[in-house]
C-alpha atoms as a PDB file:
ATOM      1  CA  UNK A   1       8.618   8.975 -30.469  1.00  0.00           C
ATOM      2  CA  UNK A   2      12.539   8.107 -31.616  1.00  0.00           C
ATOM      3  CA  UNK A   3      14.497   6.032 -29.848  1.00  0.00           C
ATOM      4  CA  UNK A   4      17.090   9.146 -29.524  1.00  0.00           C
ATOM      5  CA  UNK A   5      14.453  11.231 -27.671  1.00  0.00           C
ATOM      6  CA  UNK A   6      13.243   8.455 -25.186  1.00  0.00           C
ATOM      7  CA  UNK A   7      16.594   7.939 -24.600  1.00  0.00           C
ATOM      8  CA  UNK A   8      16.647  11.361 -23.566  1.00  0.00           C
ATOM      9  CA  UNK A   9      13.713  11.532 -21.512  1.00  0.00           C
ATOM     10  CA  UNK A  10      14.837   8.832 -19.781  1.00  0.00           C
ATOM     11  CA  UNK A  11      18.274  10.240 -18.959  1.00  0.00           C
ATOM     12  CA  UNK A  12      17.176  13.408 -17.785  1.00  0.00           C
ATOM     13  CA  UNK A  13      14.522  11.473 -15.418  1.00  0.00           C
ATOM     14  CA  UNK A  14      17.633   9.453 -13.954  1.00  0.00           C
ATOM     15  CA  UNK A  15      19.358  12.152 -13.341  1.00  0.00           C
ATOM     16  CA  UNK A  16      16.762  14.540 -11.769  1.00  0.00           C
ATOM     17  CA  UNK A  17      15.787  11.562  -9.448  1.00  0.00           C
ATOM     18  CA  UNK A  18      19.756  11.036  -8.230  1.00  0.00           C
ATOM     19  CA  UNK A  19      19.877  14.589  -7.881  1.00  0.00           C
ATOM     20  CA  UNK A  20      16.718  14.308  -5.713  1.00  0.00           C
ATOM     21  CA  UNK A  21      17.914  11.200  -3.515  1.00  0.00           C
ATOM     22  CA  UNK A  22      21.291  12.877  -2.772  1.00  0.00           C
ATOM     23  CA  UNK A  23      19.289  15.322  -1.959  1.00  0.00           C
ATOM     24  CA  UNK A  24      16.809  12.909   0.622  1.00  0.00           C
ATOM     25  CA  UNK A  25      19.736  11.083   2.078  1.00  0.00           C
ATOM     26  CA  UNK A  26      21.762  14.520   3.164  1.00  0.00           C
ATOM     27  CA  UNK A  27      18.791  16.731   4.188  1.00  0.00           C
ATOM     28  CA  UNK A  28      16.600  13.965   5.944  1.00  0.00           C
ATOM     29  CA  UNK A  29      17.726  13.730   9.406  1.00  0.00           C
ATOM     30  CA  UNK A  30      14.441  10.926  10.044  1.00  0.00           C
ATOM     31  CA  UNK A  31      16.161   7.905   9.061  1.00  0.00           C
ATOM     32  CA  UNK A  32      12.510   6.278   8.571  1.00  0.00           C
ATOM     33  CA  UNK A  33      10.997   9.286   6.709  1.00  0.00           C
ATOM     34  CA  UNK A  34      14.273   8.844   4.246  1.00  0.00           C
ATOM     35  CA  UNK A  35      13.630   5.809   3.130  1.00  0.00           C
ATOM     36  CA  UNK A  36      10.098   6.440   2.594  1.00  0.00           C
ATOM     37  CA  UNK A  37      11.076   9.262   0.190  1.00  0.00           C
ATOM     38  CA  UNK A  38      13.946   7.136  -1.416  1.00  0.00           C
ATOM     39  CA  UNK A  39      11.158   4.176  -2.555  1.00  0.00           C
ATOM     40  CA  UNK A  40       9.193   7.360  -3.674  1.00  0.00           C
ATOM     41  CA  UNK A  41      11.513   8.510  -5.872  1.00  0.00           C
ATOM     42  CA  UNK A  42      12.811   5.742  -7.496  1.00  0.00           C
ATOM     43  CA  UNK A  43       8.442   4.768  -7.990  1.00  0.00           C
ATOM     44  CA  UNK A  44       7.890   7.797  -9.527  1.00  0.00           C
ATOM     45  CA  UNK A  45      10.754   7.485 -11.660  1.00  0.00           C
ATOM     46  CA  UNK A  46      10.240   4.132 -12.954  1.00  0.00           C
ATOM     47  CA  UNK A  47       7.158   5.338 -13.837  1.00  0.00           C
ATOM     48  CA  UNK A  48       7.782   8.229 -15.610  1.00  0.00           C
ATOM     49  CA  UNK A  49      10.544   5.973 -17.507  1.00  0.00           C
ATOM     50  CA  UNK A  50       7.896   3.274 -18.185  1.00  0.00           C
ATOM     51  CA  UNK A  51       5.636   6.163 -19.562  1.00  0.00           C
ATOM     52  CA  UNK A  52       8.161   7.263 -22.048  1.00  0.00           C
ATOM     53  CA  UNK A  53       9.295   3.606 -23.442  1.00  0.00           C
ATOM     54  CA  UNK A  54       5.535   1.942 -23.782  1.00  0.00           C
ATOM     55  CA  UNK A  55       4.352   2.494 -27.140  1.00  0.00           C
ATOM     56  CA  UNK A  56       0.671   3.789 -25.914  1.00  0.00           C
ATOM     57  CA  UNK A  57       1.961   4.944 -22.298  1.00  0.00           C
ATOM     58  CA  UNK A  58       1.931   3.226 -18.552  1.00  0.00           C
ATOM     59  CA  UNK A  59      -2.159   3.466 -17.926  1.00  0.00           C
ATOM     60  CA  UNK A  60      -2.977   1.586 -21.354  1.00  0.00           C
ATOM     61  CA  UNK A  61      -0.161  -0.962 -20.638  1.00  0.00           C
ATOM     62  CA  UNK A  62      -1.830  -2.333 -17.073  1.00  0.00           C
ATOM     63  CA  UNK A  63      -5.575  -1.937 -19.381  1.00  0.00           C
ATOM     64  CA  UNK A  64      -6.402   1.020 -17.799  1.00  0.00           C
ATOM     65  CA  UNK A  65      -6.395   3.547 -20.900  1.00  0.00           C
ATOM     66  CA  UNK A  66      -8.980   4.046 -23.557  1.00  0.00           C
END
């Protein structure tokens, strides 16, 4: 993969995840439940990131691929 489109990948991730906890913070009247959904955006998109930039992908970084 280039460095252009990881770049990109990892661009459009941020932005679908700010779009998302905008969206969390204004729709979310639980306080609790919020924050909750906040952490589990910003997990899944540091994954998703981390999956892009590793050269064999997230699971065979941490020894769990192949």
């Amino acid at each position: 993969m280039t460095a252009v489109l990881a770049v990109m990948y990892a661009s459009a991730i941020i932005f679908i995840g700010a779009f998302l906890f905008t969206a969390v913070e204004w729709l979310e009247p639980n306080r609790r439940f919020a924050i909750v959904f906040k952490c589990a955006i910003l997990a899944a998109g540091g994954a998703a990131i981390a999956n892009q930039l590793l050269p064999e992908g997230l699971l065979a970084a941490i020894g769990m691929g192949r």
